[in-house]
Structures are given as structure tokens and as C-alpha cells.
C-alpha atoms as a PDB file:
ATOM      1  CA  UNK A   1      10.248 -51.822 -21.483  1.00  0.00           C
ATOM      2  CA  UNK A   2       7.019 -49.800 -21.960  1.00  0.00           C
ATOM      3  CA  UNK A   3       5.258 -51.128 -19.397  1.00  0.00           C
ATOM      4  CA  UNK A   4       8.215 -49.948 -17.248  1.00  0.00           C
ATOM      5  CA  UNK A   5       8.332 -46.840 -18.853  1.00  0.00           C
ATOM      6  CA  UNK A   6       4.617 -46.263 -18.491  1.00  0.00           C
ATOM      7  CA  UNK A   7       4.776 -47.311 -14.927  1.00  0.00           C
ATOM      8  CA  UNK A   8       7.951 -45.178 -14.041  1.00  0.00           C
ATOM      9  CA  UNK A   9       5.839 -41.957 -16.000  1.00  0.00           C
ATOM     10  CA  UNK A  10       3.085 -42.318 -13.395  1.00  0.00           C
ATOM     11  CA  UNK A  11       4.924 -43.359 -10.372  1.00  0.00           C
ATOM     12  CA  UNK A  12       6.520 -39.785 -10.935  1.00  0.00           C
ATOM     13  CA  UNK A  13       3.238 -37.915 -11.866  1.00  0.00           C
ATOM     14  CA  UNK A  14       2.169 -39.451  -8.483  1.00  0.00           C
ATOM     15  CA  UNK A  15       5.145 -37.968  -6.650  1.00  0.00           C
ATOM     16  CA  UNK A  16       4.859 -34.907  -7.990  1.00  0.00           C
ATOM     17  CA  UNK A  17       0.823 -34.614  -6.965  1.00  0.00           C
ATOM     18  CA  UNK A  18       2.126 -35.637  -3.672  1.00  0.00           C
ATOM     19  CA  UNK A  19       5.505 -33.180  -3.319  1.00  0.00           C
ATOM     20  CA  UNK A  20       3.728 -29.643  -4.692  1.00  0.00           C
ATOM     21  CA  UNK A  21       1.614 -28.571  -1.707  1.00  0.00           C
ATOM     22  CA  UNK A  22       4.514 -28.813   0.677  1.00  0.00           C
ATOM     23  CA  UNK A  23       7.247 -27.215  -2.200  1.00  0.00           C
ATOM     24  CA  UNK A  24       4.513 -24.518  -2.488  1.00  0.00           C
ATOM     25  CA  UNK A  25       4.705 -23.855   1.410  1.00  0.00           C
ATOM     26  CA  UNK A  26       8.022 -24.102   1.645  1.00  0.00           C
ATOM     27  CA  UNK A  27       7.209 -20.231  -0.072  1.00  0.00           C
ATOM     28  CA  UNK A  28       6.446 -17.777   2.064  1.00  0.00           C
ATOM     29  CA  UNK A  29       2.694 -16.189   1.704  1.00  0.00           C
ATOM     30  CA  UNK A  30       2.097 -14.116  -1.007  1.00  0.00           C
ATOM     31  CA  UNK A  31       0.976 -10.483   0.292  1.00  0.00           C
ATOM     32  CA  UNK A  32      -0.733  -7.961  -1.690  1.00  0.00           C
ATOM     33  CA  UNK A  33      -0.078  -4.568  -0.166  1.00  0.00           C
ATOM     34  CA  UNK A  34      -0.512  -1.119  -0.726  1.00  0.00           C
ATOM     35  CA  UNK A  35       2.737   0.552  -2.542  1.00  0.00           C
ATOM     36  CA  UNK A  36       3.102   3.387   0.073  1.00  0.00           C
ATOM     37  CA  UNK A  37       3.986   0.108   2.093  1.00  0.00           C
ATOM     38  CA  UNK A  38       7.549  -0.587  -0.211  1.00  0.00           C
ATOM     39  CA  UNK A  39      10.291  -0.241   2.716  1.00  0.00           C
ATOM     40  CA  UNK A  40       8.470  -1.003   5.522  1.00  0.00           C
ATOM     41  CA  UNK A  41       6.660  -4.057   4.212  1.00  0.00           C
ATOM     42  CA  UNK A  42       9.370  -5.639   2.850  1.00  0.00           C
ATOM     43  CA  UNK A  43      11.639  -4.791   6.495  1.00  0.00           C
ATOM     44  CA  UNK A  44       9.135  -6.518   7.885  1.00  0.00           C
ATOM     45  CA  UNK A  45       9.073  -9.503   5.562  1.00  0.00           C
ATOM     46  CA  UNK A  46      12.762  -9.637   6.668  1.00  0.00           C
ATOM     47  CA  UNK A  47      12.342  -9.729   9.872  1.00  0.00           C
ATOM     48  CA  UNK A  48       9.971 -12.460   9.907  1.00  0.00           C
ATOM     49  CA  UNK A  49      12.391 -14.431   7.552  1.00  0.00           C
ATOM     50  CA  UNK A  50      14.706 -13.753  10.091  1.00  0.00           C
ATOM     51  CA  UNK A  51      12.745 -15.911  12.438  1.00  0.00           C
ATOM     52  CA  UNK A  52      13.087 -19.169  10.522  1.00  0.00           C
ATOM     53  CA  UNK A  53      10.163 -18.512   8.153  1.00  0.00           C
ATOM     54  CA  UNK A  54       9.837 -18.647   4.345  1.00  0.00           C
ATOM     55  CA  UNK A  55       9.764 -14.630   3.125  1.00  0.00           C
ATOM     56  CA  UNK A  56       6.367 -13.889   2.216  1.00  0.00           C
ATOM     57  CA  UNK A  57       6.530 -12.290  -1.405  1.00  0.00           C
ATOM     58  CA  UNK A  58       4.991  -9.041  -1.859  1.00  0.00           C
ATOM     59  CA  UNK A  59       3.164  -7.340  -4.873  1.00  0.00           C
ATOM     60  CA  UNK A  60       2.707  -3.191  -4.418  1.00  0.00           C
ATOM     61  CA  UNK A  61       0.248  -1.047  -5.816  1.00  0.00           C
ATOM     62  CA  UNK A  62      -2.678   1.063  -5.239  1.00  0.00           C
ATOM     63  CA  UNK A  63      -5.361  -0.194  -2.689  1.00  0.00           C
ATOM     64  CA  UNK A  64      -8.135  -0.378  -5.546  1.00  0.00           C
ATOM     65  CA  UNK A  65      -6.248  -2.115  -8.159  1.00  0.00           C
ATOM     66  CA  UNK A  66      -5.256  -4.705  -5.282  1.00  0.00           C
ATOM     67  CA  UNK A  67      -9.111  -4.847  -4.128  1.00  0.00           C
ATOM     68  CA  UNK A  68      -9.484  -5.371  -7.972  1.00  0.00           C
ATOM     69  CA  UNK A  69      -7.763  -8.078  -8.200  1.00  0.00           C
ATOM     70  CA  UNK A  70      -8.220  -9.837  -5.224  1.00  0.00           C
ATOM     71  CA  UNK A  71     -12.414  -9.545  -7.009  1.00  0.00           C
ATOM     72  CA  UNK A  72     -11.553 -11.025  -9.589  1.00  0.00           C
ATOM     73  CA  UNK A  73      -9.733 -14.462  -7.988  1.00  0.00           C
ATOM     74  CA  UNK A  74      -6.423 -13.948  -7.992  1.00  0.00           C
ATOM     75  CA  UNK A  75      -4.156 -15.801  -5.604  1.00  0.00           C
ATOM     76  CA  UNK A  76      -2.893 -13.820  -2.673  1.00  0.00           C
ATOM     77  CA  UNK A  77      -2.843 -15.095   1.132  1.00  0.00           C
ATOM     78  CA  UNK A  78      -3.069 -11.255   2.880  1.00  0.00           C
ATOM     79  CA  UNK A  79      -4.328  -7.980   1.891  1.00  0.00           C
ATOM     80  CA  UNK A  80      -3.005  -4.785   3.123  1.00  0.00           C
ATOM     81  CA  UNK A  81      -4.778  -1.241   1.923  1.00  0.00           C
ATOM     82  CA  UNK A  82      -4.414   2.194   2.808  1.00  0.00           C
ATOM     83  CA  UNK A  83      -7.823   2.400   3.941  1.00  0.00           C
ATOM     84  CA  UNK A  84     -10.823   0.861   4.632  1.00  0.00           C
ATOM     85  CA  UNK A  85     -13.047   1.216   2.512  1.00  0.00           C
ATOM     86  CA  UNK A  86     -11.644  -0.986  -0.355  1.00  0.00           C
ATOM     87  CA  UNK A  87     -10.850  -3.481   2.695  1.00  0.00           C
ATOM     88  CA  UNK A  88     -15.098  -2.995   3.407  1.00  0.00           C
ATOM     89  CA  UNK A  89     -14.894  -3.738  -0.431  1.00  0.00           C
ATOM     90  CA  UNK A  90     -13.527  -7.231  -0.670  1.00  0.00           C
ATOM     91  CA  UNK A  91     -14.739  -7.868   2.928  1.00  0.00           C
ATOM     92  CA  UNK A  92     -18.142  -7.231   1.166  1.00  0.00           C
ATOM     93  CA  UNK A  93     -17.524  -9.636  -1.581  1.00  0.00           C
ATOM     94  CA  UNK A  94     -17.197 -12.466   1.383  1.00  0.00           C
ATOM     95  CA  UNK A  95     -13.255 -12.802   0.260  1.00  0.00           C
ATOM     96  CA  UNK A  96     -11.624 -12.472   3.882  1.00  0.00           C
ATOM     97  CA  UNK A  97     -11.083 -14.894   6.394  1.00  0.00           C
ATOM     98  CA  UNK A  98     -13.659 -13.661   9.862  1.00  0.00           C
ATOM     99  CA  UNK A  99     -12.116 -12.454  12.475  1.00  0.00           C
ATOM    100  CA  UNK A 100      -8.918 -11.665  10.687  1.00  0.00           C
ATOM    101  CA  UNK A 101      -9.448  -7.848  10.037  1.00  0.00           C
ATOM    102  CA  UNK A 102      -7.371  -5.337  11.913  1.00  0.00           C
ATOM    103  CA  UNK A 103      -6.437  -1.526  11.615  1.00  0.00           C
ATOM    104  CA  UNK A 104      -2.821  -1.708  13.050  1.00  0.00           C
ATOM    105  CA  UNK A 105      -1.127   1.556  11.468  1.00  0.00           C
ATOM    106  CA  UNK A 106      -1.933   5.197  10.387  1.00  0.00           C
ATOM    107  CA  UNK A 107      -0.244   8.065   8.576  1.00  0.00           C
ATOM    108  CA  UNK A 108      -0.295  11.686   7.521  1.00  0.00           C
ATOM    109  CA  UNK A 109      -0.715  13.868   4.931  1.00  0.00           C
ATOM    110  CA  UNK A 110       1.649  16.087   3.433  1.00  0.00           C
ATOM    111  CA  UNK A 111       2.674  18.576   0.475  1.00  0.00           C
ATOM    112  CA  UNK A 112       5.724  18.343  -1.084  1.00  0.00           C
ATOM    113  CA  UNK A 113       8.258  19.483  -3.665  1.00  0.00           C
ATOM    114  CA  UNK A 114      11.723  18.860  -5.453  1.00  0.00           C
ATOM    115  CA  UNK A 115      14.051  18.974  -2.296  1.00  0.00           C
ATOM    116  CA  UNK A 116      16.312  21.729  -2.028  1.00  0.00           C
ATOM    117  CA  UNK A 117      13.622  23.924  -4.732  1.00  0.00           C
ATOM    118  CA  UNK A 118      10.055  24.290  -3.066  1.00  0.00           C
ATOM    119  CA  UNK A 119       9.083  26.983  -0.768  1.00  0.00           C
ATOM    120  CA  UNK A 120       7.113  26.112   2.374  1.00  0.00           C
ATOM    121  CA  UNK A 121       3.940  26.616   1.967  1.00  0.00           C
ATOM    122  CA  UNK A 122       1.191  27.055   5.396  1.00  0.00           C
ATOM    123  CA  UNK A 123      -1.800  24.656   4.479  1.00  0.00           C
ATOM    124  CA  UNK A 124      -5.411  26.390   5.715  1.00  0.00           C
ATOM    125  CA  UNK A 125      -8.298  27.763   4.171  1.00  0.00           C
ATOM    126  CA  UNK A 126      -8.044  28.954   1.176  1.00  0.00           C
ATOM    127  CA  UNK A 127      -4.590  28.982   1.373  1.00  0.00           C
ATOM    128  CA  UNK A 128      -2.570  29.997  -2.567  1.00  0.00           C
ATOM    129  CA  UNK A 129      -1.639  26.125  -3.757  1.00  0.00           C
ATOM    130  CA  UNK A 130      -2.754  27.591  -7.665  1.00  0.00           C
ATOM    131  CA  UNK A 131      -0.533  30.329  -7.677  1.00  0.00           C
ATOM    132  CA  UNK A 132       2.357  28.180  -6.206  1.00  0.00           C
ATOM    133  CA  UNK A 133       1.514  25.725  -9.373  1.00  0.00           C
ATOM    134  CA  UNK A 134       1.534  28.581 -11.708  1.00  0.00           C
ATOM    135  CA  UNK A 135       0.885  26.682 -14.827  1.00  0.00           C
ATOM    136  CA  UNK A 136       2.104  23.397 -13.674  1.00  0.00           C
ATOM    137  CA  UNK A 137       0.436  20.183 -12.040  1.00  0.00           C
ATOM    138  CA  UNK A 138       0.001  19.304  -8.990  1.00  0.00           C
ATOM    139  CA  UNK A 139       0.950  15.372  -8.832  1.00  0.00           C
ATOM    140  CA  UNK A 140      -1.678  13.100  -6.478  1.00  0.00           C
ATOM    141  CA  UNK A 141      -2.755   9.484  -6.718  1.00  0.00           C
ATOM    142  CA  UNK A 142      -5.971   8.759  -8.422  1.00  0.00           C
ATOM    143  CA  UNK A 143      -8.263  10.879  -6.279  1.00  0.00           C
ATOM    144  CA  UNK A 144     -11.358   9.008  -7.946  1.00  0.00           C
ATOM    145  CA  UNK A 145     -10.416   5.405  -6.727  1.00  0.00           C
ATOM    146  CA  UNK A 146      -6.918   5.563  -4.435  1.00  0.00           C
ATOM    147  CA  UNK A 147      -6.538   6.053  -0.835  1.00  0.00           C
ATOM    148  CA  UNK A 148      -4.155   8.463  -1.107  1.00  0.00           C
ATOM    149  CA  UNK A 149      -6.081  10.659  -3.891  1.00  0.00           C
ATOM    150  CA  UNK A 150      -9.062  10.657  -1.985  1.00  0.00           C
ATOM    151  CA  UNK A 151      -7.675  11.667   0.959  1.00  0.00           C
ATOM    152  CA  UNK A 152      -6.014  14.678  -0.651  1.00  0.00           C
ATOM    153  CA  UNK A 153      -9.358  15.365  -2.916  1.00  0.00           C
ATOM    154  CA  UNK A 154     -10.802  15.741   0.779  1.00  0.00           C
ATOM    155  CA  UNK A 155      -8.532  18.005   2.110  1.00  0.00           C
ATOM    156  CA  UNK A 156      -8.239  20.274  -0.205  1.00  0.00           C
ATOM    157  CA  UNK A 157     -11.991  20.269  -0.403  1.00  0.00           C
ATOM    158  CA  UNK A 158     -12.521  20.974   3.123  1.00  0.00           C
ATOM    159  CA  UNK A 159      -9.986  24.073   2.867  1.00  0.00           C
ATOM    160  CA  UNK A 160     -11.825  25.403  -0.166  1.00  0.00           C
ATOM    161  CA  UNK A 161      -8.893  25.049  -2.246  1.00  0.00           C
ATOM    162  CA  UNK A 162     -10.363  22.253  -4.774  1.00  0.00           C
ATOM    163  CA  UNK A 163     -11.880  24.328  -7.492  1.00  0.00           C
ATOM    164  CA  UNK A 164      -8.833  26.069  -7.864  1.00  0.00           C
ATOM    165  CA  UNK A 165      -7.110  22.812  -8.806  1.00  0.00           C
ATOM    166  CA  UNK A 166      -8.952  20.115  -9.571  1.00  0.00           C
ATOM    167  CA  UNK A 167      -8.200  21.713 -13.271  1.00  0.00           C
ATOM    168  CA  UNK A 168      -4.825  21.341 -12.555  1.00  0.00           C
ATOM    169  CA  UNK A 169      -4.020  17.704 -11.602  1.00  0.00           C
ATOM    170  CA  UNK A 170      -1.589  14.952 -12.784  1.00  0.00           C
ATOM    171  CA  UNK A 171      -3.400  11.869 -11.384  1.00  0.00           C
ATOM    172  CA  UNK A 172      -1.240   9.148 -10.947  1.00  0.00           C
ATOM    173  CA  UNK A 173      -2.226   5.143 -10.749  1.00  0.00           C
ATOM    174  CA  UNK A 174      -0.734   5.013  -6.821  1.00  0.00           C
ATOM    175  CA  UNK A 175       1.352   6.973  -4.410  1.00  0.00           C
ATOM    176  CA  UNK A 176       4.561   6.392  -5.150  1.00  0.00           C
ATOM    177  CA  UNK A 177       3.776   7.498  -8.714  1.00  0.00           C
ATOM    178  CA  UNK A 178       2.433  10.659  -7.565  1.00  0.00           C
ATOM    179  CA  UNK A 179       5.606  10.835  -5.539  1.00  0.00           C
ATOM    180  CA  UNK A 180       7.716  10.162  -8.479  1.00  0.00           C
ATOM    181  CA  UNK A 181       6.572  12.894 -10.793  1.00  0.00           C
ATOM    182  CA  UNK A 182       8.148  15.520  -8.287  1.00  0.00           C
ATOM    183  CA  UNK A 183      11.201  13.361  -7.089  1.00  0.00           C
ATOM    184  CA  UNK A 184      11.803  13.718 -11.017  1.00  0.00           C
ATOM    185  CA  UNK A 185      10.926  17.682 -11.878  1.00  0.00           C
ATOM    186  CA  UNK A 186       7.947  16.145 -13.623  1.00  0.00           C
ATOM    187  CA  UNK A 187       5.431  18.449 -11.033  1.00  0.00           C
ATOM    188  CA  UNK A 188       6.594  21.013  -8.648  1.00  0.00           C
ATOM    189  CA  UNK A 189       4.508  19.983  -6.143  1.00  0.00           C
ATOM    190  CA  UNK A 190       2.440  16.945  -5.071  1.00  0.00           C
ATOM    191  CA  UNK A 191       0.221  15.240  -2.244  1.00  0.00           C
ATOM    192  CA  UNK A 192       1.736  12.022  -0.928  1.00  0.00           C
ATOM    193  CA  UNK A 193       2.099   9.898   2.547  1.00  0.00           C
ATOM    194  CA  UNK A 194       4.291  11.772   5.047  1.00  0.00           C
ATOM    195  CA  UNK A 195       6.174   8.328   5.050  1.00  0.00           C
ATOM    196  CA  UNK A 196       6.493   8.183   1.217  1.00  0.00           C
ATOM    197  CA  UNK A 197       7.919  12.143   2.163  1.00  0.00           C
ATOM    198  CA  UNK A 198      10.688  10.551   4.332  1.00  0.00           C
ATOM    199  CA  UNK A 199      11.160   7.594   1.852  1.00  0.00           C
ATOM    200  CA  UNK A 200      12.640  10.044  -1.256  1.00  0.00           C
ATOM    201  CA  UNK A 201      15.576  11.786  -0.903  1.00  0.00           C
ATOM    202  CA  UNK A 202      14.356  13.534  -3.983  1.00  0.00           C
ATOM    203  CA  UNK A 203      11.633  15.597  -2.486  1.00  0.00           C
ATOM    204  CA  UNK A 204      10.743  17.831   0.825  1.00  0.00           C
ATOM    205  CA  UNK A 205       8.258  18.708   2.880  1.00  0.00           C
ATOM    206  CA  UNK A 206       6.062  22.050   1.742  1.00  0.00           C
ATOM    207  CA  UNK A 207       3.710  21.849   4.808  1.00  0.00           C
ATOM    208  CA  UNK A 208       1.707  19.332   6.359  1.00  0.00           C
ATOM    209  CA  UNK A 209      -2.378  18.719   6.165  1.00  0.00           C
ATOM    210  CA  UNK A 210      -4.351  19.413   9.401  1.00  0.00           C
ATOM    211  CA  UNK A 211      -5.704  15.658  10.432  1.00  0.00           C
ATOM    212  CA  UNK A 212      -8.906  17.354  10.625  1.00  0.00           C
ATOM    213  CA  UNK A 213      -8.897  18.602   7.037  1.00  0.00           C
ATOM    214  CA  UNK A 214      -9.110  14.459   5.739  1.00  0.00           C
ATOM    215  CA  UNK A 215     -10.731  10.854   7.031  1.00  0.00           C
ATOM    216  CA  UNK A 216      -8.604   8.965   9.484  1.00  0.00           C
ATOM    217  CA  UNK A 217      -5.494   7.159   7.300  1.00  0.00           C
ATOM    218  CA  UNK A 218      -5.648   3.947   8.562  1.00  0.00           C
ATOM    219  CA  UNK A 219      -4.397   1.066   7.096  1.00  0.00           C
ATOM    220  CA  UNK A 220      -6.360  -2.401   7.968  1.00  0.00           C
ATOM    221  CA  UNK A 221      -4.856  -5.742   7.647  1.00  0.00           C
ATOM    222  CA  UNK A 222      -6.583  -9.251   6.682  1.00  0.00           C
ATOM    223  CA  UNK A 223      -6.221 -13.181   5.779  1.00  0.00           C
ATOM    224  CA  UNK A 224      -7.960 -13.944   2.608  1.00  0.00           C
ATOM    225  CA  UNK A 225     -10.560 -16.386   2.553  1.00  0.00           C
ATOM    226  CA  UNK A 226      -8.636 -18.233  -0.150  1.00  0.00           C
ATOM    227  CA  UNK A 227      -5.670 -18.445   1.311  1.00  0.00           C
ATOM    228  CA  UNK A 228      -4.365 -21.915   2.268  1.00  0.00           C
ATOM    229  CA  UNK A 229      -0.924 -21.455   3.285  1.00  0.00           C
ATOM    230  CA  UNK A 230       0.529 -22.178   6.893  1.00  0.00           C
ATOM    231  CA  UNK A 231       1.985 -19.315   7.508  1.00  0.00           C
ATOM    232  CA  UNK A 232      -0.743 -16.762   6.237  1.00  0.00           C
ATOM    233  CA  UNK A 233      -2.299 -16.036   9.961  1.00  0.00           C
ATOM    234  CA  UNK A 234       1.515 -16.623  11.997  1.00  0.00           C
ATOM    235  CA  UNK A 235       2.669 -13.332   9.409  1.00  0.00           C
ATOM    236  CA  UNK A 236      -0.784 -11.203   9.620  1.00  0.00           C
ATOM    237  CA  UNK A 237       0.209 -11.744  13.662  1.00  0.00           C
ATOM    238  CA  UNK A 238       3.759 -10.865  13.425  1.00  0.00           C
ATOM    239  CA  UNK A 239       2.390  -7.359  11.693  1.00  0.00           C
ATOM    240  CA  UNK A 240      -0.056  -6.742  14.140  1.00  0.00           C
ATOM    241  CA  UNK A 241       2.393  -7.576  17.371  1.00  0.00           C
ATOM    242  CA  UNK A 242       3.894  -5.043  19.379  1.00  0.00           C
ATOM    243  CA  UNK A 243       7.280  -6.207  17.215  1.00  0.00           C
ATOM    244  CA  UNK A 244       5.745  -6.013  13.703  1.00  0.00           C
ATOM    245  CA  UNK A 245       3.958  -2.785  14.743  1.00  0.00           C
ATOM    246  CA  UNK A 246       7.822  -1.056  15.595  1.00  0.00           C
ATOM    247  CA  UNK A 247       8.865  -1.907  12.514  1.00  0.00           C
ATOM    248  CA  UNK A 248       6.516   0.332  10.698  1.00  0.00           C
ATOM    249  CA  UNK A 249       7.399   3.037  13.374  1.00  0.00           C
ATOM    250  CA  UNK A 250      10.878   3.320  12.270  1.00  0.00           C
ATOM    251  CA  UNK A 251       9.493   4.107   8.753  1.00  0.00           C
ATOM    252  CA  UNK A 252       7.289   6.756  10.077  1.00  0.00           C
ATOM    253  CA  UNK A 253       4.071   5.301  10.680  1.00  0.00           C
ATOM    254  CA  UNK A 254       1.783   5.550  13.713  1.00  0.00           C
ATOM    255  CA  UNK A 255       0.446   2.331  15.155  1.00  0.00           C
ATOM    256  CA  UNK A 256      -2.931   1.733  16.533  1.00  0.00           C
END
């Protein structure tokens, strides 16, 4: 009875070596992605389920946490950051797969308040974003590590409106939580995607940043080096494609 026991214990130990590569694939890819990506990501992941594929599963957050991470070995099949230079980051380290890297979508740059509360506000030179903060905050991501901070550290640099504020910040760990302080009263005003604008009900355009005022917001798109699962390339394709690419556009995104 123990021999039958033992040989039953590694007959299944066997199987189960044999069965957990495919029940892992039978998983969609798992795609690390930056968070002013939430709806339009995930649409997307829909759609492709839609075709007959596994959904890929998606983690959000800001591009350099996500570079981060990805650094430091952890499993993901596709990267997706809100600029390039923390792609140029992990593309530095060796971690993506060649000839995988594209730039397939872009974005603006906007001001924003509490919907229904803010006054618009027209963004040049020197224009008076301290005295519309009075002795509030003005909400932004991270401006010393995410895209979306650095962006808006750069514009209002290049309009000479920086020293006024950069005293006056409530730095947030990504986007969306930047977006969430004013959706909530938390800040009167904040810098966020025009997308993440459209996304929340909560808030309103003040005015818009002149693309000249900031780097290009482009968003690249790779395969990690790591990644072994099937579908990893098929979904960085879908993304890429002429479908994939008019998904984004119905969120507000331009497409390269």
C-alpha cells in the first residue's frame, strides 16, 4: 500500500510539472502599464479577449515605479510607460525583447479643477497660477521621477511660472493620484493627462499647456525579455494595429 501510495504521490507531482506551463498560458499576459492607461488599457484588454484570447491582466502605476520593478525581476510579459525615458531605462538594463519597442500613442497636457468650481485660467508666460492657488496646493505627479510630473515641472518652467510654485506642490506617487486630490476638494487645482481630464467627472478643464511649453508625451510599448508567454508579442501587436490604436482614440489619445 505504500509503495502504491508513494508511486501514486509522484505520478501526480509528475503531472503537475507537466500541466503548469500550459494552465499558466491558458492566462492571459501580464501587462505592466502606466495608470493614466486605466480605461483604455483595460478596453483594450477586452477587446482582445473578445477575439478568443486569454485577458491579459494589468497592474497600473507610475512609469518609474513600473521601470522599478521590472529592475528588480519581477514577472511581467509587456511594459507600457508614459514616456521614454524610463522605457530607455529598462531598455538600458538589457530587459526588453529587440525589435519590440514602439511609440504608438501621445497625449496632452492640461490644468484642471473641481468641475463646476474652477475658473479658466489662459496658460502663457508668466501667467498668475500662485495667486489662483492662494494658499493651497497645486496637485501633480512626482515631478522628480513620473512622466506626468516632469512634464508639468517643464512647462511651467519654460513659462517662468516654477519658482512661484514649486513651494507650493502636493506631489503625488502617479497621475491619477494627482488627479484624485482635486476630483476630491483635496487641491483646487492640478496638472494631469488631458485623457485622465476626460476620465473624471469630478474635475474640468482650467486651460490647456502649449505642446511647445513640454517634451513630446509619448507613450512607447515593449515585450520583456523575460517574458515567455504565447501571447505576449500577438497583444503588443493588437495595441500597435490600426484596431488597438482606435481604441485609445476613443479615450482621447493621439496615435502615432
Amino acid at each position: 500500500m505504500r509503495r502504491l501510495l508513494a508511486f501514486l504521490t509522484s505520478l501526480f507531482a509528475v503531472f503537475a510539472l507537466a500541466v503548469a506551463p500550459a494552465v499558466a498560458q491558458q492566462s492571459g499576459p501580464l501587462v505592466l502599464a502606466a495608470a493614466s492607461l486605466q480605461e483604455s488599457m483595460n478596453a483594450a484588454a477586452d477587446a482582445w479577449a473578445a477575439k478568443g484570447h486569454p485577458r491579459p491582466k494589468i497592474s497600473f502605476a507610475g512609469s518609474s515605479a513600473l521601470a522599478r520593478q521590472i529592475e528588480s525581476g519581477a514577472p511581467a510579459d509587456v511594459f507600457v510607460s508614459a514616456d521614454e525615458p524610463w522605457m530607455d531605462e529598462v531598455q538600458s538594463k538589457g530587459l526588453l525583447r529587440p525589435r519590440t519597442r514602439v511609440s504608438f500613442l501621445t497625449n496632452t497636457l492640461v490644468l484642471i479643477g473641481p468641475a463646476g468650481k474652477a475658473k479658466r485660467l489662459t496658460i502663457r508666460p508668466g501667467f498668475p497660477l500662485a495667486a489662483a492657488l492662494g494658499p493651497n496646493r497645486l496637485a501633480v505627479a512626482d515631478p522628480n521621477a513620473v512622466p506626468a510630473g516632469i512634464y508639468a515641472k517643464q512647462a511651467l518652467t519654460r513659462l517662468k511660472v516654477w519658482p512661484s510654485v514649486q513651494g507650493k506642490l502636493a506631489p503625488a506617487e502617479n497621475v491619477r493620484a494627482a488627479l484624485a486630490l482635486v476630483s476630491r476638494g483635496a487641491a483646487p487645482l492640478g496638472v494631469v493627462y488631458g485623457t485622465d481630464a476626460r476620465a473624471e467627472p469630478g474635475v474640468q478643464v482650467v486651460g490647456t499647456f502649449p505642446a511647445s511649453s513640454h517634451d513630446p508625451i509619448s507613450y512607447p510599448v515593449a515585450v520583456l525579455a523575460s517574458s515567455r508567454h504565447k501571447d505576449a508579442e500577438g497583444f503588443r501587436r493588437y495595441l500597435i494595429s490600426a484596431e488597438g490604436k482606435a481604441v485609445f482614440r476613443g479615450f482621447g489619445f493621439g496615435a502615432r
